[in-house]
PDB file of N, CA and C in Angstrom:
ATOM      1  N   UNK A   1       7.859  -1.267  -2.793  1.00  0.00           N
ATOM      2  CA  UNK A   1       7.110  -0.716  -1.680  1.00  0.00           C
ATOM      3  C   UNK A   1       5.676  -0.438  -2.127  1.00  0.00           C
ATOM      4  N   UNK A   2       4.843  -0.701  -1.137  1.00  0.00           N
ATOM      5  CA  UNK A   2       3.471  -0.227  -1.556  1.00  0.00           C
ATOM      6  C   UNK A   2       3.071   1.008  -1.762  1.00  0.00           C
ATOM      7  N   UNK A   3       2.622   1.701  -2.781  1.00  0.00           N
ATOM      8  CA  UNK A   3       2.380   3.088  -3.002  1.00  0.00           C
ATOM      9  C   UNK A   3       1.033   3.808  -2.534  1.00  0.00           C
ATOM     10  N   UNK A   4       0.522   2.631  -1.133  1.00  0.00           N
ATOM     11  CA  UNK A   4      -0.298   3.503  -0.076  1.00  0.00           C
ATOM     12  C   UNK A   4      -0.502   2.804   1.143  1.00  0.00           C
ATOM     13  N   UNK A   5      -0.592   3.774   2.207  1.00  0.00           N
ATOM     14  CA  UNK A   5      -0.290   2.865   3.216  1.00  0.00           C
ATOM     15  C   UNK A   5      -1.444   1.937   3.556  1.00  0.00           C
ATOM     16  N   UNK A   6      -0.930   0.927   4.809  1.00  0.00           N
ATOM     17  CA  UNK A   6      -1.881  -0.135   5.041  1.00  0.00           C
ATOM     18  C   UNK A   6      -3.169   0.785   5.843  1.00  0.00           C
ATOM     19  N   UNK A   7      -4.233  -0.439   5.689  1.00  0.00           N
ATOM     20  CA  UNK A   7      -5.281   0.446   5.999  1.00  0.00           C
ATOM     21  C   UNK A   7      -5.401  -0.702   7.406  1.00  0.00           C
ATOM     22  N   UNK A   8      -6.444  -0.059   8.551  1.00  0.00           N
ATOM     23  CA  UNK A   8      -6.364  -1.064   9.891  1.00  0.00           C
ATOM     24  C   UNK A   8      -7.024  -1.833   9.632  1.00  0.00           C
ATOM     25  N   UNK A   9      -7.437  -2.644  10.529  1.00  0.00           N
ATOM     26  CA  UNK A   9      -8.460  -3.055  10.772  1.00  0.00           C
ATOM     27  C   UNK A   9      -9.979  -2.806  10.475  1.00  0.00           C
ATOM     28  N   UNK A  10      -9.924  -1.716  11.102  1.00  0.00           N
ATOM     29  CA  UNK A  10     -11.132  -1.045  11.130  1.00  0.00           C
ATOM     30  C   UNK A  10     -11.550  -0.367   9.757  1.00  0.00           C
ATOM     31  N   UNK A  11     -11.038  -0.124   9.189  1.00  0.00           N
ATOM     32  CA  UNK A  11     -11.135   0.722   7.711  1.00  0.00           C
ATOM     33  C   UNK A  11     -11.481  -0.326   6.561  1.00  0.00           C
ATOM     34  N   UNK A  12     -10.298  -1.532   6.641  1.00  0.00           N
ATOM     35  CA  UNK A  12     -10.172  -2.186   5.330  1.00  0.00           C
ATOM     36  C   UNK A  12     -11.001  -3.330   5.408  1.00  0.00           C
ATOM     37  N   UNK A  13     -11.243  -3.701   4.061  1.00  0.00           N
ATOM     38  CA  UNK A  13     -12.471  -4.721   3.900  1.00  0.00           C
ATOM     39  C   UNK A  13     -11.536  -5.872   4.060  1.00  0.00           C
ATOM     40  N   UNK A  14     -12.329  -6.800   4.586  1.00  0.00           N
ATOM     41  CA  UNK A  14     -11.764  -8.128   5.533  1.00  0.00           C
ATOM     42  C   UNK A  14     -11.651  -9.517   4.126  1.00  0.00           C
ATOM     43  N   UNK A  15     -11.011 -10.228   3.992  1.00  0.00           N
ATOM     44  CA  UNK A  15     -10.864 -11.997   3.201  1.00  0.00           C
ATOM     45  C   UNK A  15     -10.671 -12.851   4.123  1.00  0.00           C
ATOM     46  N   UNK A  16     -11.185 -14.111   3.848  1.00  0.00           N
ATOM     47  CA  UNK A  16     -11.131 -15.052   4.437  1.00  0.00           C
ATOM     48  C   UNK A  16      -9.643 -15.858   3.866  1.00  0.00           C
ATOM     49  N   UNK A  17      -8.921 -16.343   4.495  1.00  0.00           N
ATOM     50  CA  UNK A  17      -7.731 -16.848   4.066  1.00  0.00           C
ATOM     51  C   UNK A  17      -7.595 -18.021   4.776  1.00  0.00           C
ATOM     52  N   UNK A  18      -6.490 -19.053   4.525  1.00  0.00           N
ATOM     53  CA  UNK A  18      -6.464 -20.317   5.641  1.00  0.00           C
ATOM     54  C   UNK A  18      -4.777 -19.767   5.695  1.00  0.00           C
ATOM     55  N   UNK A  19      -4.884 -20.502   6.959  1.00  0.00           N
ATOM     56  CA  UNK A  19      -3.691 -20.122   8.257  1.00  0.00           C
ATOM     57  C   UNK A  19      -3.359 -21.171   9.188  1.00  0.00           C
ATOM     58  N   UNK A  20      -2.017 -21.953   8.876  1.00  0.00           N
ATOM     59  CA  UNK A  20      -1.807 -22.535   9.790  1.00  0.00           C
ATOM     60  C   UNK A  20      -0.655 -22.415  11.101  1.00  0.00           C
ATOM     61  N   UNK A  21      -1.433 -22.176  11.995  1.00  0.00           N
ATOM     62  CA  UNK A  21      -0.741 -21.807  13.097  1.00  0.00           C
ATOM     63  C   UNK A  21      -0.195 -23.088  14.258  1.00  0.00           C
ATOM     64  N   UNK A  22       0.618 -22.876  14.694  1.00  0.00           N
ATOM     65  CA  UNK A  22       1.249 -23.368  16.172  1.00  0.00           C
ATOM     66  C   UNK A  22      -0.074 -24.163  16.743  1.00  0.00           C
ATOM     67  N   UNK A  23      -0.241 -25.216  16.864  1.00  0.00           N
ATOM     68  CA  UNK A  23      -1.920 -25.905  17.820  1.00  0.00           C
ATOM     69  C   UNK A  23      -1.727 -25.369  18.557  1.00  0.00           C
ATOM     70  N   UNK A  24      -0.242 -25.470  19.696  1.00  0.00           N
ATOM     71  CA  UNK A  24      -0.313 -25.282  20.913  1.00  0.00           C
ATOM     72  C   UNK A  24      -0.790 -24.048  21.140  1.00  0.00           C
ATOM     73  N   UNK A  25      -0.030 -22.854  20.507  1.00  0.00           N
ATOM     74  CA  UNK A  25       0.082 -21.817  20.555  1.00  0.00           C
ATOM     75  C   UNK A  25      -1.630 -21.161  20.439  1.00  0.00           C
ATOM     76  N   UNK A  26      -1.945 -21.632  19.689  1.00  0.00           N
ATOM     77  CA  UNK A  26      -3.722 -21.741  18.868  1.00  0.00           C
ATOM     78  C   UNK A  26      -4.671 -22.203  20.210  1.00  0.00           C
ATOM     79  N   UNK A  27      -4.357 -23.406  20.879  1.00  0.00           N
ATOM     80  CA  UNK A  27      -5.300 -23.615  21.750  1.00  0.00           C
ATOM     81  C   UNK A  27      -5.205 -22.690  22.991  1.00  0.00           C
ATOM     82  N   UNK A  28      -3.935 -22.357  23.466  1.00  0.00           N
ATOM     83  CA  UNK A  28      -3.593 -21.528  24.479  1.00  0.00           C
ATOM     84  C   UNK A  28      -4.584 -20.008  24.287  1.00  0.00           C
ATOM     85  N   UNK A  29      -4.498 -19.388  22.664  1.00  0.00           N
ATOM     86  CA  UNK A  29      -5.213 -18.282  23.025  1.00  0.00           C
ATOM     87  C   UNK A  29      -6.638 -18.382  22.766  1.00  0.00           C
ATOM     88  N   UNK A  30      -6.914 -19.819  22.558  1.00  0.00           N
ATOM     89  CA  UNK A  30      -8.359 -19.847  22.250  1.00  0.00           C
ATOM     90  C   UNK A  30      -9.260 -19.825  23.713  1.00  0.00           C
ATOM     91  N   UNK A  31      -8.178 -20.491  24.421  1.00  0.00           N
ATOM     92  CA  UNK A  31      -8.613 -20.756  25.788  1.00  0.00           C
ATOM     93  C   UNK A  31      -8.639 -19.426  26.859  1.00  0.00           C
ATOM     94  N   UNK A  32      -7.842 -18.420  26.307  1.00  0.00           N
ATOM     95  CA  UNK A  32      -7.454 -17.266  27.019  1.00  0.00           C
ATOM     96  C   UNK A  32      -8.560 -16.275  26.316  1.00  0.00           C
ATOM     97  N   UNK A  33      -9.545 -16.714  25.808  1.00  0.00           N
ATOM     98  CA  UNK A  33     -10.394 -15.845  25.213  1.00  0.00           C
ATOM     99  C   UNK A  33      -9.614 -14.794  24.112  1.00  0.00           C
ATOM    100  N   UNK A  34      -8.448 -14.969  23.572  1.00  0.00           N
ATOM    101  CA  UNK A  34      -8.406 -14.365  22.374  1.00  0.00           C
ATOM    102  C   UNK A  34      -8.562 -13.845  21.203  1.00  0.00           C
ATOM    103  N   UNK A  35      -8.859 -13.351  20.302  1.00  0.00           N
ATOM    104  CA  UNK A  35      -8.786 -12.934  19.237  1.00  0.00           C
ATOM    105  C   UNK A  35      -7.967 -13.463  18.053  1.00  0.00           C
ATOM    106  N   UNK A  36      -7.952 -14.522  17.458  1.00  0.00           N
ATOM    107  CA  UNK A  36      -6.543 -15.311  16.960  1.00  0.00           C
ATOM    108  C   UNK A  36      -6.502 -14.174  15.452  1.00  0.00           C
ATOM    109  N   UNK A  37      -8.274 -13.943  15.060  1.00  0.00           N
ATOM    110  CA  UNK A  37      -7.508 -12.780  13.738  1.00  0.00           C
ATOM    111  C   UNK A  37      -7.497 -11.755  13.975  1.00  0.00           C
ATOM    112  N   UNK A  38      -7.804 -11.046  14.867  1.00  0.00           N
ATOM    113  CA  UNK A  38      -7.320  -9.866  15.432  1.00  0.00           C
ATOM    114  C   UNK A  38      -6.198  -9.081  16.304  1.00  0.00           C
ATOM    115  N   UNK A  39      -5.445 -10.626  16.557  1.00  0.00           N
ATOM    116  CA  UNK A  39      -3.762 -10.708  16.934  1.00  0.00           C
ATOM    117  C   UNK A  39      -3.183 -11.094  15.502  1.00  0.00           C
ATOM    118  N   UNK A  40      -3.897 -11.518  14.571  1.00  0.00           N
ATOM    119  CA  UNK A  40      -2.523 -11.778  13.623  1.00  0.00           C
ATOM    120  C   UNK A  40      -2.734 -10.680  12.732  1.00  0.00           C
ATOM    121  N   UNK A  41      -4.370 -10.046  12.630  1.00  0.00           N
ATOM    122  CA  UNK A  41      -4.259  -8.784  12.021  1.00  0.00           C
ATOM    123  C   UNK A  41      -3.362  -7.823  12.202  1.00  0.00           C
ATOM    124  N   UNK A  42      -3.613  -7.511  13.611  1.00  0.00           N
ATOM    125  CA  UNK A  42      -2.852  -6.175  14.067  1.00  0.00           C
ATOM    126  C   UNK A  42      -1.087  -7.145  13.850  1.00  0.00           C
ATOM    127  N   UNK A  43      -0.690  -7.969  14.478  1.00  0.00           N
ATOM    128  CA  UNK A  43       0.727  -8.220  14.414  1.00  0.00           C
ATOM    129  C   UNK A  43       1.101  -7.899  12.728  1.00  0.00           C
ATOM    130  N   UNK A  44       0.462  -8.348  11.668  1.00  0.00           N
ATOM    131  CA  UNK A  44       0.815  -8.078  10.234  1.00  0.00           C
ATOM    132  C   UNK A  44       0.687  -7.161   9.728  1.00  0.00           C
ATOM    133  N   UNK A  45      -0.243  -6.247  10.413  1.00  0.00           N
ATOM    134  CA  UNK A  45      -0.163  -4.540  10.350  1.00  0.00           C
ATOM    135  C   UNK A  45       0.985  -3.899  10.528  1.00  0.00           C
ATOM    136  N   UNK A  46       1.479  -4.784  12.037  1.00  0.00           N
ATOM    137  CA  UNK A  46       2.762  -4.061  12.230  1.00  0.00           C
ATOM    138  C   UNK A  46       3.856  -4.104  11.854  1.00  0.00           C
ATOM    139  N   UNK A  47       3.912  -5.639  10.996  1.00  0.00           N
ATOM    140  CA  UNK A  47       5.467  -5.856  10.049  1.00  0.00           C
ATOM    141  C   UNK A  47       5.110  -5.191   8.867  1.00  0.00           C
ATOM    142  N   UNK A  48       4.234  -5.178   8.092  1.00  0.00           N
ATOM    143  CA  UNK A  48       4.051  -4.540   6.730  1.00  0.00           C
ATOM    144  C   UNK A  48       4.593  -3.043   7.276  1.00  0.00           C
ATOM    145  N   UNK A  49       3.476  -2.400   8.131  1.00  0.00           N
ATOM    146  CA  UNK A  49       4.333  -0.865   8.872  1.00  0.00           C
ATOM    147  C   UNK A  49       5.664  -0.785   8.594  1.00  0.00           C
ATOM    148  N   UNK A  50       6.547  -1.530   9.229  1.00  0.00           N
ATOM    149  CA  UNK A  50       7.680  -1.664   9.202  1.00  0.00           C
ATOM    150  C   UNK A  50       8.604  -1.641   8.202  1.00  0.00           C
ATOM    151  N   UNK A  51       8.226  -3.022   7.387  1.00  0.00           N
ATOM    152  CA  UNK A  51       8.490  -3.020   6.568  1.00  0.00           C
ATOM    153  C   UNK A  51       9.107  -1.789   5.323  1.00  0.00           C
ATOM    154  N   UNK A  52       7.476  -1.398   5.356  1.00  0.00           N
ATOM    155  CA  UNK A  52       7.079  -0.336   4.678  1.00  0.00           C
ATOM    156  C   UNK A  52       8.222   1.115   4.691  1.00  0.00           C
ATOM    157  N   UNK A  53       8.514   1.315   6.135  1.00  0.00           N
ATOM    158  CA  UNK A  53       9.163   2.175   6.840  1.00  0.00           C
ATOM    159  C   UNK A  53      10.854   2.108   6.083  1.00  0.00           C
ATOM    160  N   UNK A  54      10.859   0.738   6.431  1.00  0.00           N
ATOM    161  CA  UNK A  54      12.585   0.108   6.186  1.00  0.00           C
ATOM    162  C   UNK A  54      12.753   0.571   4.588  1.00  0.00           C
ATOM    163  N   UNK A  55      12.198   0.449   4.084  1.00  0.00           N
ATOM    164  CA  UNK A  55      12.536   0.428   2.362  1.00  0.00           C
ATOM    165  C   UNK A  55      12.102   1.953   2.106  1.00  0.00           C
ATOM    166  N   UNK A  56      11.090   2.970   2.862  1.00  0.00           N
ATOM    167  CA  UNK A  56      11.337   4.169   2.119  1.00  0.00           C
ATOM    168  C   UNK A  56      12.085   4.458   2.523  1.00  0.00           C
ATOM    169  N   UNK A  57      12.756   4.272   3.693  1.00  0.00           N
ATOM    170  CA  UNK A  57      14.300   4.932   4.243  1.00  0.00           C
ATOM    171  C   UNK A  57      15.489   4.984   2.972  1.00  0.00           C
ATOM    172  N   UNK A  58      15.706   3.271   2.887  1.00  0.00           N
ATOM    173  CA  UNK A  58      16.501   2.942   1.830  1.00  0.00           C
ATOM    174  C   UNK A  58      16.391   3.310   0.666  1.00  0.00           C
ATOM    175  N   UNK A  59      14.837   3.498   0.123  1.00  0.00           N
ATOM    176  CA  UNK A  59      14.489   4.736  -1.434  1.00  0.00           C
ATOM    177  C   UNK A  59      15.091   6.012  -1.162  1.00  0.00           C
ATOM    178  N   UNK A  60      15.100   6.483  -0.215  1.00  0.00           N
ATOM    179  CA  UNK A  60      14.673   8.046   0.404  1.00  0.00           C
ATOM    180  C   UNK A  60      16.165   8.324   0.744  1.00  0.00           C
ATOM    181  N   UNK A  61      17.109   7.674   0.832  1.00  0.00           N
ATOM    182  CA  UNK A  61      18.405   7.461   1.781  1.00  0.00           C
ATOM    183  C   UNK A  61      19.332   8.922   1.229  1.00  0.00           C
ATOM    184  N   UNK A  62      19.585   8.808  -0.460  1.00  0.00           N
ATOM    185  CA  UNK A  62      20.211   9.456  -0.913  1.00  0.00           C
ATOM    186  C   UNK A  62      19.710  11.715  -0.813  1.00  0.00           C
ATOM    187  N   UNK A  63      18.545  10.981  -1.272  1.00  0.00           N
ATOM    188  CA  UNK A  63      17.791  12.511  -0.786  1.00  0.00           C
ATOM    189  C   UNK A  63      18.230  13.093   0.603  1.00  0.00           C
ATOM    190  N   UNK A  64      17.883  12.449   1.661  1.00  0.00           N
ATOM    191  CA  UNK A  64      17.473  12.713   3.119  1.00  0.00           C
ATOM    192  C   UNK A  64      19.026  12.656   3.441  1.00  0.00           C
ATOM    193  N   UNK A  65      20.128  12.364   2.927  1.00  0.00           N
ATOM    194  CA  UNK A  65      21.516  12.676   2.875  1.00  0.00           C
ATOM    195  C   UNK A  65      21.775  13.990   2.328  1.00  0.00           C
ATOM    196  N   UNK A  66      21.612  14.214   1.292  1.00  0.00           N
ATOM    197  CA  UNK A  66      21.514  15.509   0.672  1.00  0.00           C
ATOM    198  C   UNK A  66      20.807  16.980   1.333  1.00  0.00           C
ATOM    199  N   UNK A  67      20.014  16.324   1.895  1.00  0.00           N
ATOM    200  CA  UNK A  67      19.104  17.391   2.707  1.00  0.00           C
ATOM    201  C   UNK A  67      19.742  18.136   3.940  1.00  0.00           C
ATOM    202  N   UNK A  68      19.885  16.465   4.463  1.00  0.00           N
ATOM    203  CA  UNK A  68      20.935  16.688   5.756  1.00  0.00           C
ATOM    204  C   UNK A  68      22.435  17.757   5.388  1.00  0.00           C
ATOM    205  N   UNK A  69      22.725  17.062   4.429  1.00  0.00           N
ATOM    206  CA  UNK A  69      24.221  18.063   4.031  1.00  0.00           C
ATOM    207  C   UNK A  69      24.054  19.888   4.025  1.00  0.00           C
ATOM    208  N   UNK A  70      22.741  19.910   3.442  1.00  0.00           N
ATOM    209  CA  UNK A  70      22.318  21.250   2.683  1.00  0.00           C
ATOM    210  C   UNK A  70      22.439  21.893   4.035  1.00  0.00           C
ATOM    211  N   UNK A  71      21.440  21.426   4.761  1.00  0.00           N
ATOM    212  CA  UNK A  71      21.261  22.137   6.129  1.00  0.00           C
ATOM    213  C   UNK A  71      22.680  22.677   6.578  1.00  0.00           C
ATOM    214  N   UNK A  72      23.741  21.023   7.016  1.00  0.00           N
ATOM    215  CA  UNK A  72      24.490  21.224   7.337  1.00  0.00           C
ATOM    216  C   UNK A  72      25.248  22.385   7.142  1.00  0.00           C
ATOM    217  N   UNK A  73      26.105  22.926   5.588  1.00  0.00           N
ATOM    218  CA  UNK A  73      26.074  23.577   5.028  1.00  0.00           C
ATOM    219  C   UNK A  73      26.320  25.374   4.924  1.00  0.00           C
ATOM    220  N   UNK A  74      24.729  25.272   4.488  1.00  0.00           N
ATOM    221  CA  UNK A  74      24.086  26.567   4.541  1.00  0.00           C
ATOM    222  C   UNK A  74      23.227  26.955   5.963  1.00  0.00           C
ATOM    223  N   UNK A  75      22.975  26.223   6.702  1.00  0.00           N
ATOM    224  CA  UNK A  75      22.080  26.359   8.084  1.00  0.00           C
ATOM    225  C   UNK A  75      20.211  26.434   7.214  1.00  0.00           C
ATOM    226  N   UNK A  76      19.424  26.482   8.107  1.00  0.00           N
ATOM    227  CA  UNK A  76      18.234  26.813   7.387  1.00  0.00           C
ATOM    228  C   UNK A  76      18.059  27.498   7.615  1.00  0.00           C
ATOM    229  N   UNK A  77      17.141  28.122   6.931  1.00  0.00           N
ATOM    230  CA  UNK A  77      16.650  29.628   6.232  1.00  0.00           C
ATOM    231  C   UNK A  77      16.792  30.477   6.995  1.00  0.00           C
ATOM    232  N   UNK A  78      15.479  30.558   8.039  1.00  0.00           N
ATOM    233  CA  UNK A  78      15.094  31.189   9.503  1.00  0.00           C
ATOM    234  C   UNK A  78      16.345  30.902  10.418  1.00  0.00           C
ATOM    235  N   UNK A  79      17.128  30.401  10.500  1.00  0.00           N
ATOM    236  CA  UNK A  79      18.076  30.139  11.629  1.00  0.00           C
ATOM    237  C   UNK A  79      18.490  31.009  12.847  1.00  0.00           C
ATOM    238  N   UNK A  80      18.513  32.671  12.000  1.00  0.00           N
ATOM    239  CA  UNK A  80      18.838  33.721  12.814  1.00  0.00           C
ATOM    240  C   UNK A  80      17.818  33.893  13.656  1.00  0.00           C
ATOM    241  N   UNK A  81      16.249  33.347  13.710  1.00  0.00           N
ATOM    242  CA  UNK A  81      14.836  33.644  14.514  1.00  0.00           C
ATOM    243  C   UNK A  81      15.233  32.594  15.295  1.00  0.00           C
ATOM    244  N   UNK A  82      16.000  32.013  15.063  1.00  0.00           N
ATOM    245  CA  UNK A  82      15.428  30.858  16.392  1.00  0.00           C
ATOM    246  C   UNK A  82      15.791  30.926  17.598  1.00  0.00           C
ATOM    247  N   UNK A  83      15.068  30.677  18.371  1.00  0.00           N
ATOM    248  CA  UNK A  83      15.250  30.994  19.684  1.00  0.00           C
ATOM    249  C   UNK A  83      15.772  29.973  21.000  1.00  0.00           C
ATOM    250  N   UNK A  84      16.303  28.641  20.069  1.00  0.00           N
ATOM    251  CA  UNK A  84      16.625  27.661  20.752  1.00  0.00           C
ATOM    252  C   UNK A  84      17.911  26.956  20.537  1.00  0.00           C
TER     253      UNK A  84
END
């Protein structure tokens, strides 16, 4: 897992890369006035996100089990204040 998160668009410094995409798919949004790296930016923002998400779960799994139990358990701390 990456040990910081992705940065947007807007923040992170940009590379030029080659990319081969779908023609069809390519001419359709060229024609629709699209953004072709600013749809594949943000779309790869959002699987890395994800990504990202999926695997600290699976790092984190055993803890956030444990946690859960504790609660379960013992209740938390404040429990008697709560008002809900």
């Amino acid at each position: 897992m990456l040990s910081h998160p992705v940065k947007t668009a807007r923040t992170g410094p940009k590379r030029p890369i080659n990319l081969s995409l779908n023609a069809e798919v390519l001419d359709a949004a060229k024609a629709l006035g699209l953004n072709v790296s600013q749809a594949c930016e943000r779309h790869l923002t959002e699987l890395v996100r994800a990504e990202q998400m999926k695997r600290w779960q699976v790092e984190h799994a055993d803890f956030v089990a444990a946690y859960n139990a504790s609660v379960r358990d013992a209740e938390l701390p404040l429990d008697a204040w709560r008002t809900f």
